[in-house]
ModelCIF file with pLDDT and N, C-alpha, C, O atoms, coordinates in Angstrom:
data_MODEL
#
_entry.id   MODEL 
#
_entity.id                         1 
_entity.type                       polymer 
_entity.pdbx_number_of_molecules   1 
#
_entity_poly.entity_id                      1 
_entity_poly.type                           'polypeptide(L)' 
_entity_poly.nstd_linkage                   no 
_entity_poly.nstd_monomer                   no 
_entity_poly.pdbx_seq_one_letter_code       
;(UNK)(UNK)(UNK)(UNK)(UNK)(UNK)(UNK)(UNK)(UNK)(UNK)(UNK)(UNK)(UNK)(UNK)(UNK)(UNK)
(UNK)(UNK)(UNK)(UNK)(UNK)(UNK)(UNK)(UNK)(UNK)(UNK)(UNK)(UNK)(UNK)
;
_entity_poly.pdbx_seq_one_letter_code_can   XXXXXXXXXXXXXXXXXXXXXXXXXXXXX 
_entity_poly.pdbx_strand_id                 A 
#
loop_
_entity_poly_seq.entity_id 
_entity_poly_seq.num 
_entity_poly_seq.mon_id 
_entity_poly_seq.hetero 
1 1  UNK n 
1 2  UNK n 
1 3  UNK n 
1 4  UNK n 
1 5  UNK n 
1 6  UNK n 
1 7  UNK n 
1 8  UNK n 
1 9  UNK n 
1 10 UNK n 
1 11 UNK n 
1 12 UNK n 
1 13 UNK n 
1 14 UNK n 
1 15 UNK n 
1 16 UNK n 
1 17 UNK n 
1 18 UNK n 
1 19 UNK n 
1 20 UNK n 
1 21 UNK n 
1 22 UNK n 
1 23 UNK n 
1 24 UNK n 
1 25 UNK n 
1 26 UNK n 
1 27 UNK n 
1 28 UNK n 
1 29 UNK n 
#
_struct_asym.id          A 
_struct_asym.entity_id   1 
#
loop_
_ma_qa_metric.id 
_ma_qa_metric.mode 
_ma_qa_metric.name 
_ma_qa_metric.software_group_id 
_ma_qa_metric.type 
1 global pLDDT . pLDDT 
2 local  pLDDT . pLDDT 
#
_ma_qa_metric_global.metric_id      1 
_ma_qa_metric_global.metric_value   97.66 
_ma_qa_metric_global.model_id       1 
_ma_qa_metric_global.ordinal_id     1 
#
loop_
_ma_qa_metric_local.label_asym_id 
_ma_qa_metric_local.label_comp_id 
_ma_qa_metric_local.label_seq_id 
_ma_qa_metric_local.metric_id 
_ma_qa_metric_local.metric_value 
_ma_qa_metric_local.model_id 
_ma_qa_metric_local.ordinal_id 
A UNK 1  2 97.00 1 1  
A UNK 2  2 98.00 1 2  
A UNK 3  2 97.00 1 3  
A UNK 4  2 98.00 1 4  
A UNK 5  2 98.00 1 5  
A UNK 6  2 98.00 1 6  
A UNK 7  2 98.00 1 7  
A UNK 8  2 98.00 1 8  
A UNK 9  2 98.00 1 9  
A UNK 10 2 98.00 1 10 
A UNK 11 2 98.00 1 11 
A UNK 12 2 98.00 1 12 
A UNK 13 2 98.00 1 13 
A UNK 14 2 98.00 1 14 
A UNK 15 2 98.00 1 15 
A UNK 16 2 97.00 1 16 
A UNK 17 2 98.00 1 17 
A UNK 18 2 97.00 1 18 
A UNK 19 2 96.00 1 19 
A UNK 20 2 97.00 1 20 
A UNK 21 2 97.00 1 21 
A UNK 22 2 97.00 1 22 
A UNK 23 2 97.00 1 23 
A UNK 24 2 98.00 1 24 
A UNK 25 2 98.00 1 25 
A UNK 26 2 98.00 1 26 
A UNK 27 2 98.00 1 27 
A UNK 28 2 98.00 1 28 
A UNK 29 2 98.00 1 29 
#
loop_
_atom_site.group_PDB 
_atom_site.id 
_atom_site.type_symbol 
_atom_site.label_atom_id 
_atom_site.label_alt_id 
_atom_site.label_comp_id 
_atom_site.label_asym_id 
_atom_site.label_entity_id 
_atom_site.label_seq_id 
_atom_site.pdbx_PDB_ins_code 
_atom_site.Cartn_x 
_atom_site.Cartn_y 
_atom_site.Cartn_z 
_atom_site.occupancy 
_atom_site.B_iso_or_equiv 
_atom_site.pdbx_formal_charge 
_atom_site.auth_seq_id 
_atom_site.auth_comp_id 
_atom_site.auth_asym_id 
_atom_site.auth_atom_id 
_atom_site.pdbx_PDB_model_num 
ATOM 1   N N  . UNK A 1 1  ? 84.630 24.600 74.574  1.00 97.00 ? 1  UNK A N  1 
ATOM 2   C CA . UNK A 1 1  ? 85.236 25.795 75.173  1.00 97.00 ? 1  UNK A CA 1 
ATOM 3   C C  . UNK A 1 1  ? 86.665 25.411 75.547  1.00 97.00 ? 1  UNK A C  1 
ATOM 4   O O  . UNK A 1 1  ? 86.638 24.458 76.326  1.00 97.00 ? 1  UNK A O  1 
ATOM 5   N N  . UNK A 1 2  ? 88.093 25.883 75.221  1.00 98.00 ? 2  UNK A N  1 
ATOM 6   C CA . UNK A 1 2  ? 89.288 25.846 75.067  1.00 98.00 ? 2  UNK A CA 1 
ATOM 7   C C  . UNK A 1 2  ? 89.881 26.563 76.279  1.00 98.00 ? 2  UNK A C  1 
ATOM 8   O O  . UNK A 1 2  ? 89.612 27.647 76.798  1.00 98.00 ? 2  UNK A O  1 
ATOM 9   N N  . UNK A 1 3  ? 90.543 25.859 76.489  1.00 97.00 ? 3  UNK A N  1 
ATOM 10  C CA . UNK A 1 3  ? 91.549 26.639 77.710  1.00 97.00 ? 3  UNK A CA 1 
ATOM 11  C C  . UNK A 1 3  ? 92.165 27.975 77.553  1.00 97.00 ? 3  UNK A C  1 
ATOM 12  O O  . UNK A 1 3  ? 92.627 28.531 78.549  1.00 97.00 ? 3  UNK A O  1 
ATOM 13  N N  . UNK A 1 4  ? 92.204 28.427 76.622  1.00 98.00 ? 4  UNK A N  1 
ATOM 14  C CA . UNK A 1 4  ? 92.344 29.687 76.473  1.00 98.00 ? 4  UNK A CA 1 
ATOM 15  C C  . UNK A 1 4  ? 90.987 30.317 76.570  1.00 98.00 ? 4  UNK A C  1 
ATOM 16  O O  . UNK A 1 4  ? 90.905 31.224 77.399  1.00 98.00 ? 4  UNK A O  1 
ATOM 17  N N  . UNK A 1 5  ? 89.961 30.037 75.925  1.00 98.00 ? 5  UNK A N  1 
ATOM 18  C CA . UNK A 1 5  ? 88.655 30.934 75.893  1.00 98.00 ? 5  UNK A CA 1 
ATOM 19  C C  . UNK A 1 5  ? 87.984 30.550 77.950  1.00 98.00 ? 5  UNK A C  1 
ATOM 20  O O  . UNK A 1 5  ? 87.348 31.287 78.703  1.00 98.00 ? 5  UNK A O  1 
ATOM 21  N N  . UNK A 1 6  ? 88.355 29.577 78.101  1.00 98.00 ? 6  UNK A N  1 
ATOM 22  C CA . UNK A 1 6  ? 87.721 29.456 79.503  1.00 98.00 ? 6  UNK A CA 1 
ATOM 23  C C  . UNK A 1 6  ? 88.581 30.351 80.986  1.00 98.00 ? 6  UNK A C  1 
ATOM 24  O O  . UNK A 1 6  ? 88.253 30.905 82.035  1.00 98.00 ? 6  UNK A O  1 
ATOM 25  N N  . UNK A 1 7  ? 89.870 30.016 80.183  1.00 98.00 ? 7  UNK A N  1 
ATOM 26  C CA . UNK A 1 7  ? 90.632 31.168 81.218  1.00 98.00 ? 7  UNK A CA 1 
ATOM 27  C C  . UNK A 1 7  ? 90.050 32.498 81.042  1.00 98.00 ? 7  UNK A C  1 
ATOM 28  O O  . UNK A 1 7  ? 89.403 33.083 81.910  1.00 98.00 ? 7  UNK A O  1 
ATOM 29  N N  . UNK A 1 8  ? 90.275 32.878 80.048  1.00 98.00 ? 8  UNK A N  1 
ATOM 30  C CA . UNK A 1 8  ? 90.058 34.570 79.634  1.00 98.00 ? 8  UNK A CA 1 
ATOM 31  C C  . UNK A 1 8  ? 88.563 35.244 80.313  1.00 98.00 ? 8  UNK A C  1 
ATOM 32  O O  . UNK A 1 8  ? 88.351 36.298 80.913  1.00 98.00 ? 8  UNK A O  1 
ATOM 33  N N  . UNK A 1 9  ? 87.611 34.030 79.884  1.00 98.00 ? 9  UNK A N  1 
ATOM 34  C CA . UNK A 1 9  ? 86.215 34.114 80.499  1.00 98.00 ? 9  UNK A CA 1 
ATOM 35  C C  . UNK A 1 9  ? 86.088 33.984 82.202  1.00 98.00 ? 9  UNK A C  1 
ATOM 36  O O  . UNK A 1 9  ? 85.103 34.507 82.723  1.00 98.00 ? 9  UNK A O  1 
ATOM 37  N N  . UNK A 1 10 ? 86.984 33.357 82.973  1.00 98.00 ? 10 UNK A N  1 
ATOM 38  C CA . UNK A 1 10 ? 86.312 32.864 84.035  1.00 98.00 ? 10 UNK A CA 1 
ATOM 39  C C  . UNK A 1 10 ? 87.310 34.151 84.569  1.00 98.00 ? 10 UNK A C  1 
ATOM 40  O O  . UNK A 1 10 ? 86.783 34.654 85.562  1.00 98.00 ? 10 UNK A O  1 
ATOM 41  N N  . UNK A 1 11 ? 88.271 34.664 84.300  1.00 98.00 ? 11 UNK A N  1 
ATOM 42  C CA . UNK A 1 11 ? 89.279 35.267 84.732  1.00 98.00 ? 11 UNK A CA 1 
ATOM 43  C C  . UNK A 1 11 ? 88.422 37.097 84.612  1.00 98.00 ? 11 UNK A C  1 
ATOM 44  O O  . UNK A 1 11 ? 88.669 37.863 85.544  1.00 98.00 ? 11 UNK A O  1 
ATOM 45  N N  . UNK A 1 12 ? 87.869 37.397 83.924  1.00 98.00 ? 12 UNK A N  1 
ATOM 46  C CA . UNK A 1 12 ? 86.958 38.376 83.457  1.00 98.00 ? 12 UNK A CA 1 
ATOM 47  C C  . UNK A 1 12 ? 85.975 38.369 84.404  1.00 98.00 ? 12 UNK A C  1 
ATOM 48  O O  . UNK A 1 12 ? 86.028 39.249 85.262  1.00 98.00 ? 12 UNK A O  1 
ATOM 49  N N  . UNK A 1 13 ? 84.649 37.175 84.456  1.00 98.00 ? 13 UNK A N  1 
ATOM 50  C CA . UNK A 1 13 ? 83.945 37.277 85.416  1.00 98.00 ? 13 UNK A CA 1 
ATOM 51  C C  . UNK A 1 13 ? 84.390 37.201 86.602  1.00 98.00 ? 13 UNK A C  1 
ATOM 52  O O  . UNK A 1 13 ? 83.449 37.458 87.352  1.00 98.00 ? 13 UNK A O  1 
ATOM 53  N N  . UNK A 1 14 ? 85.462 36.953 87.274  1.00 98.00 ? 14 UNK A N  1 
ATOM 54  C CA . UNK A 1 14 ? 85.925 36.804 88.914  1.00 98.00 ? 14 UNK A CA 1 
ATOM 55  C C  . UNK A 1 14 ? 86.523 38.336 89.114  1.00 98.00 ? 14 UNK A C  1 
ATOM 56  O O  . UNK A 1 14 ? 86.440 38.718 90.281  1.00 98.00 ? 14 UNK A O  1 
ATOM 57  N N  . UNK A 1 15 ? 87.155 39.356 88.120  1.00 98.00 ? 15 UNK A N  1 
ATOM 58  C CA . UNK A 1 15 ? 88.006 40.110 87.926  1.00 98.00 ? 15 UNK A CA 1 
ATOM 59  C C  . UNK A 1 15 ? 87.226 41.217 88.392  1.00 98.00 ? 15 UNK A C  1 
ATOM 60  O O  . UNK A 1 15 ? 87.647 42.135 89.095  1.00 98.00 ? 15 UNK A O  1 
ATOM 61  N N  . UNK A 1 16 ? 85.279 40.972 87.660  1.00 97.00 ? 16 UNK A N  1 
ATOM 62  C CA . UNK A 1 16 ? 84.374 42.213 88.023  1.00 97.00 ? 16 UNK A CA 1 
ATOM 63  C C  . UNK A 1 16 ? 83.655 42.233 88.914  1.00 97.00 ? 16 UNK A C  1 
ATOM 64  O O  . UNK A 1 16 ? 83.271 43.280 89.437  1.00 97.00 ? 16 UNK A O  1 
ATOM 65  N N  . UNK A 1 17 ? 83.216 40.745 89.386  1.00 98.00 ? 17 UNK A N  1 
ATOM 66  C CA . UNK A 1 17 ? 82.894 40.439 90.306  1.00 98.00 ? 17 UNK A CA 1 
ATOM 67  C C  . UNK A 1 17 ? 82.953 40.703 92.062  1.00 98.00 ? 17 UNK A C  1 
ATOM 68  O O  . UNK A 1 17 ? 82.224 41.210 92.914  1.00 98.00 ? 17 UNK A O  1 
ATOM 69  N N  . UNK A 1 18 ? 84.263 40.040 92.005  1.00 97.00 ? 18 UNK A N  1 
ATOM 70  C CA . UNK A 1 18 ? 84.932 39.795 93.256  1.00 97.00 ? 18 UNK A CA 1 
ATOM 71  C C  . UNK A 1 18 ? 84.568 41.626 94.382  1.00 97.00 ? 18 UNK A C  1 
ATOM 72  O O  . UNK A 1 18 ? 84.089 41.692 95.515  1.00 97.00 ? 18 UNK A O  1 
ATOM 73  N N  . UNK A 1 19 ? 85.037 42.822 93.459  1.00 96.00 ? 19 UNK A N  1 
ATOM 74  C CA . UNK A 1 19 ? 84.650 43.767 94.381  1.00 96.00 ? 19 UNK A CA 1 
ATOM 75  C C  . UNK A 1 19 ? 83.674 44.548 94.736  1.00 96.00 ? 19 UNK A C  1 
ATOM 76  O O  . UNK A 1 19 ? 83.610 45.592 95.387  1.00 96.00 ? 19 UNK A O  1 
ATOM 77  N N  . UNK A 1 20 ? 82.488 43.488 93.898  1.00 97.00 ? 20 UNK A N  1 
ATOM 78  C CA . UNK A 1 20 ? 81.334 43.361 94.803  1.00 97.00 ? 20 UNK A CA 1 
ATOM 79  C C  . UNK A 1 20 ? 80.606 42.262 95.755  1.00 97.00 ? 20 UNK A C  1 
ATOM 80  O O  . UNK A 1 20 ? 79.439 42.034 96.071  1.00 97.00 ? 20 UNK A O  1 
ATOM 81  N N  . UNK A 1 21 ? 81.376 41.917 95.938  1.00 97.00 ? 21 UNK A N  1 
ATOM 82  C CA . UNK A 1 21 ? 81.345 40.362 97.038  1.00 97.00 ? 21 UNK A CA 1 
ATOM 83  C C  . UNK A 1 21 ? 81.866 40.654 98.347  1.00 97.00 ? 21 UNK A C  1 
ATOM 84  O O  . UNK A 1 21 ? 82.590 41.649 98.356  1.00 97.00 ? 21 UNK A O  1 
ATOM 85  N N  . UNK A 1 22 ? 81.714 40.087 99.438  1.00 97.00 ? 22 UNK A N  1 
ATOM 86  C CA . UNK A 1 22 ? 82.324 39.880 100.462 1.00 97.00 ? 22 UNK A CA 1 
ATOM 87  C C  . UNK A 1 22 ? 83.538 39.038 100.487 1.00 97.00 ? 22 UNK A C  1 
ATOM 88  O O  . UNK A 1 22 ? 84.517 39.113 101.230 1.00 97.00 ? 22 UNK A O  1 
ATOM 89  N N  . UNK A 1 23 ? 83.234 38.096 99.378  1.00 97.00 ? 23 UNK A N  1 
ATOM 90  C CA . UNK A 1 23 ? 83.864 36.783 99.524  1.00 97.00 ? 23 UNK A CA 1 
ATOM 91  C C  . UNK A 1 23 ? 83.506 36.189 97.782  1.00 97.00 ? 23 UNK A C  1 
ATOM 92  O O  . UNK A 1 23 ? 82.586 36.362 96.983  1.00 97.00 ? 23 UNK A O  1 
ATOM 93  N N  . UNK A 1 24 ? 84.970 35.331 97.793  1.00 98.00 ? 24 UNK A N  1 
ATOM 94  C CA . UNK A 1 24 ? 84.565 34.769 96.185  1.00 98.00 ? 24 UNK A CA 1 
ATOM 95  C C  . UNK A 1 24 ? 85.284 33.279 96.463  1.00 98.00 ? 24 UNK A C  1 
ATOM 96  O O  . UNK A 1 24 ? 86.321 33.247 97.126  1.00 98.00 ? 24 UNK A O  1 
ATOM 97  N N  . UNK A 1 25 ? 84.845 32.362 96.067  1.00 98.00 ? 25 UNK A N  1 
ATOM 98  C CA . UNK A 1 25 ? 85.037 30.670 95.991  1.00 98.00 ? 25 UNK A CA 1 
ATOM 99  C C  . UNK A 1 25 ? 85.028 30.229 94.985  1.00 98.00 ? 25 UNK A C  1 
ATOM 100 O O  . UNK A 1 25 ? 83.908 30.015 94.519  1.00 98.00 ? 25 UNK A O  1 
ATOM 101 N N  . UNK A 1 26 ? 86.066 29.916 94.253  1.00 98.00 ? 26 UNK A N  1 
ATOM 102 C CA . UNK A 1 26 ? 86.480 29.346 93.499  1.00 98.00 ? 26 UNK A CA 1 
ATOM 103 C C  . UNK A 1 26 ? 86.830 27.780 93.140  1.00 98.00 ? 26 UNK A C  1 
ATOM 104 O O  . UNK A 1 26 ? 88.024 27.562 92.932  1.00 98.00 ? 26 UNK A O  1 
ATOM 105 N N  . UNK A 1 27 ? 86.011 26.766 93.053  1.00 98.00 ? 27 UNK A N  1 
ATOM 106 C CA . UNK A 1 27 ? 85.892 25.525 92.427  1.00 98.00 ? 27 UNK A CA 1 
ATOM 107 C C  . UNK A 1 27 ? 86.190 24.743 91.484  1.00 98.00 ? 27 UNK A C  1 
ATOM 108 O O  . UNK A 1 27 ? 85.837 25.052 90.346  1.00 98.00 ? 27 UNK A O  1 
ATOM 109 N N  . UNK A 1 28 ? 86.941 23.492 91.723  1.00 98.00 ? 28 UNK A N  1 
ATOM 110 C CA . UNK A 1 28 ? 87.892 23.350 90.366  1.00 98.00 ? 28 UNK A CA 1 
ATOM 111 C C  . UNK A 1 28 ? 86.218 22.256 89.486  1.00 98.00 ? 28 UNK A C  1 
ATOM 112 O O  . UNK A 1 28 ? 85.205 21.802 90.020  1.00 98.00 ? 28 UNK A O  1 
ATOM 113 N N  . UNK A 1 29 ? 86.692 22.233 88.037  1.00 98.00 ? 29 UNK A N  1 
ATOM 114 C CA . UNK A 1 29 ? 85.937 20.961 88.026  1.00 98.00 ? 29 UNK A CA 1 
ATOM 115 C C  . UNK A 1 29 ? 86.427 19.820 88.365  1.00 98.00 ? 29 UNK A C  1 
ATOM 116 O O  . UNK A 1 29 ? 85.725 18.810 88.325  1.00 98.00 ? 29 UNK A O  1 
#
């Protein structure tokens, strides 16, 4: 998985996510 495909992906799931959360945490590897 490529830094382009992992941005696009993680950036997507946090994007739809987040405004159904209270709260979102983000972790590097």
């Amino acid at each position: 998985v490529y830094a382009d495909e992992y941005e696009e992906t993680l950036r997507k799931l946090v994007t739809e996510t987040k405004p159904l959360t209270k709260g979102l945490v983000l972790m590097t590897p």
